[in-house]
Protein backbone atom coordinates (compact mmCIF):
# COMPACT_ATOMS: atom_id res chain seq x y z
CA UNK A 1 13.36 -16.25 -14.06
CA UNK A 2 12.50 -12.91 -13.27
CA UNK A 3 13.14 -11.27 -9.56
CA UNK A 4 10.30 -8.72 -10.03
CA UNK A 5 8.30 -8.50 -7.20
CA UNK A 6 4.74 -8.05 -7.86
CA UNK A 7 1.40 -7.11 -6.02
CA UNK A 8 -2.50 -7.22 -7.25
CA UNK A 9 -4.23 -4.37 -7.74
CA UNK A 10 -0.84 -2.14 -8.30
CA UNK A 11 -0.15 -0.92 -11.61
CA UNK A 12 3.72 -0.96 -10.89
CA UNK A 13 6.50 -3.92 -10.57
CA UNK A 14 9.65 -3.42 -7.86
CA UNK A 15 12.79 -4.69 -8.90
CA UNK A 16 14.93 -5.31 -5.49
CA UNK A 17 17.78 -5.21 -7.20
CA UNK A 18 18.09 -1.60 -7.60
CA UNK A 19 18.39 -1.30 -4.04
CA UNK A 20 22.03 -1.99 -3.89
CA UNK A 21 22.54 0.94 -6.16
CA UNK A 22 19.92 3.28 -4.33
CA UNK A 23 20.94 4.90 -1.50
CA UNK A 24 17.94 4.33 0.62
CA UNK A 25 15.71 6.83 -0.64
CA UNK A 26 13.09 4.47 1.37
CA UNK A 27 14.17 4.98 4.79
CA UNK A 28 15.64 8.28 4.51
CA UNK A 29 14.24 12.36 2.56
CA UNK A 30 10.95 14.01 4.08
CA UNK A 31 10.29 13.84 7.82
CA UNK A 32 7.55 11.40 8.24
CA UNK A 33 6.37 8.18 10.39
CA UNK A 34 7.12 4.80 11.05
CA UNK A 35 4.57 3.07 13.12
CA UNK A 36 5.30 0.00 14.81
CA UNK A 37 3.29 -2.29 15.92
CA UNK A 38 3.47 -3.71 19.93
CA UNK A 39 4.25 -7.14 18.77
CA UNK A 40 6.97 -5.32 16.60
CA UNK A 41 8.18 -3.41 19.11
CA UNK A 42 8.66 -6.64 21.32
CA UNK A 43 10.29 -8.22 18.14
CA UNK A 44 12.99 -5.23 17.69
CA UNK A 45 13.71 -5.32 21.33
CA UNK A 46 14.23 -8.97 21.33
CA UNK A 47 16.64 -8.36 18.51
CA UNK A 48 18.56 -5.24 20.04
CA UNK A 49 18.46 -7.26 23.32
CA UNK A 50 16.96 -4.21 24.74
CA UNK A 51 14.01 -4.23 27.73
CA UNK A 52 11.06 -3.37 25.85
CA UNK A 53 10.56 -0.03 27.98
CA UNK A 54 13.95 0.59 27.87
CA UNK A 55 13.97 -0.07 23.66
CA UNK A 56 10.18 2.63 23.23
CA UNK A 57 12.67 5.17 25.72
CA UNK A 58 15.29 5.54 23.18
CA UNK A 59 14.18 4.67 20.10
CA UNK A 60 10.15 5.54 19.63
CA UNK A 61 7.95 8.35 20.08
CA UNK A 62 3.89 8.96 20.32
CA UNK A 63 2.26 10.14 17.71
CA UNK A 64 -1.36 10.11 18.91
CA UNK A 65 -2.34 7.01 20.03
CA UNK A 66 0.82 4.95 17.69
CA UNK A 67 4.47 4.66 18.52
CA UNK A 68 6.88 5.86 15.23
CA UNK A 69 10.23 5.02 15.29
CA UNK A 70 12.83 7.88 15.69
CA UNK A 71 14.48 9.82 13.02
CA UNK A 72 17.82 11.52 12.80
CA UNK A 73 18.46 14.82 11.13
CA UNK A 74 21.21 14.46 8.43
CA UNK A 75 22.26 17.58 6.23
CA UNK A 76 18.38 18.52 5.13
CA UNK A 77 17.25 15.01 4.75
CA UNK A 78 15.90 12.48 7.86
CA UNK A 79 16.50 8.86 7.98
CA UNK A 80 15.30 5.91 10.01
CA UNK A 81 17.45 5.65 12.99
CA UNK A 82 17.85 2.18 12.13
CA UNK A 83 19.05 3.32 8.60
CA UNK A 84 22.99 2.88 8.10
CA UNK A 85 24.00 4.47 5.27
CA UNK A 86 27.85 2.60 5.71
CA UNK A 87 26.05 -0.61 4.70
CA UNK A 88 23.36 1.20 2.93
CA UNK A 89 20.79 -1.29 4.61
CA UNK A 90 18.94 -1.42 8.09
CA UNK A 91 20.41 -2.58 10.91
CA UNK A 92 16.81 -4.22 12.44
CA UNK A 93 16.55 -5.66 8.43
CA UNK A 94 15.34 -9.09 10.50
CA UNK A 95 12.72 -7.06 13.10
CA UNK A 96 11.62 -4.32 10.59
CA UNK A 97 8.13 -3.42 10.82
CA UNK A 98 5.53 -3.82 8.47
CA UNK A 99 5.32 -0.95 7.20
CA UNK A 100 8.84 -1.18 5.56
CA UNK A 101 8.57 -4.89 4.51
CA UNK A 102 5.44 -3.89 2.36
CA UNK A 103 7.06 -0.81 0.75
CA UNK A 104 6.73 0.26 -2.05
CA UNK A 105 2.84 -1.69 -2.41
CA UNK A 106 1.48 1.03 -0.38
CA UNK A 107 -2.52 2.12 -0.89
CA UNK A 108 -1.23 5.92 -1.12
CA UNK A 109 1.23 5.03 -4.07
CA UNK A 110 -1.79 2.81 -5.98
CA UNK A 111 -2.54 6.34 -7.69
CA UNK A 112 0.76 8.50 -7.19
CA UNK A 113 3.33 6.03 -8.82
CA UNK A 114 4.88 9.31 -10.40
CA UNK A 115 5.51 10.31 -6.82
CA UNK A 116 7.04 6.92 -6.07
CA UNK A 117 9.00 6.49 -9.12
CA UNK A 118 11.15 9.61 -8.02
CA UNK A 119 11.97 7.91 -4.54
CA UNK A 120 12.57 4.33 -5.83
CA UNK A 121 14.69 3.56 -8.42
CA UNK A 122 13.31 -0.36 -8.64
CA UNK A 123 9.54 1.00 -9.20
CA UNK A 124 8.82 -0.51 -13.24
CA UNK A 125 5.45 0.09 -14.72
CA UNK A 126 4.08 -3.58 -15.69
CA UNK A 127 4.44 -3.29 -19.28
CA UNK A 128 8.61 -2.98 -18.73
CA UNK A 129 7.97 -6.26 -16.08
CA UNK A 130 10.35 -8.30 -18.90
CA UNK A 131 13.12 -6.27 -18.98
């Protein structure tokens, strides 16, 4: 039975597996965003038992009109606050927004899985899907 985790309309397969052995290219590299939603926001608060004001003071910041979650800076690379790299996992795994439980079936990736294939080691293309 296979563990490959597939989405219509992608031209790529994700094997979780490989994320034990990755060391979470996902939620760390390039500065970038992660937007949050406010019923996600209530949801990680809940979870870090934090007021929600007092979880958006030290944790998020506004980008526009969206909140992102904060990065660190860690040699030249960023990561996810949330990221720990001792358990190579995320420490909201059970709050995590969206954004990260759809990775890697993103639109942008749909026509740069070259790109994505660099970042995630579990990316396939569907022909390999038995292996």
């Amino acid at each position: 039975m296979s563990t490959l985790m597939k989405e219509d309309g992608f031209d790529y397969v994700f094997n979780p597996s490989a994320c034990e052995e990755c060391a979470g290219r996902c939620c760390t590299g390039e500065s970038g965003y992660i937007y949050v939603s406010k019923a996600e926001i209530e949801a990680i608060a809940k979870l870090l038992e934090l007021d929600v004001k007092e979880f958006m003071r030290e944790y998020l910041f506004k980008k526009m009109y969206k909140y992102s979650i904060k990065e660190r800076k860690n040699g030249d690379s960023y990561e996810c606050v949330f990221y720990d790299a001792a358990t190579n996992g995320c420490s909201i795994y059970d709050a995590r927004p969206l954004q990260c439980k759809t990775f890697p079936f993103w639109d942008y990736y749909k026509t740069r899985v070259d790109e994505l294939k660099l970042e995630c080691p579990g990316i396939l293309d569907k022909e390999d899907e038995s292996v």
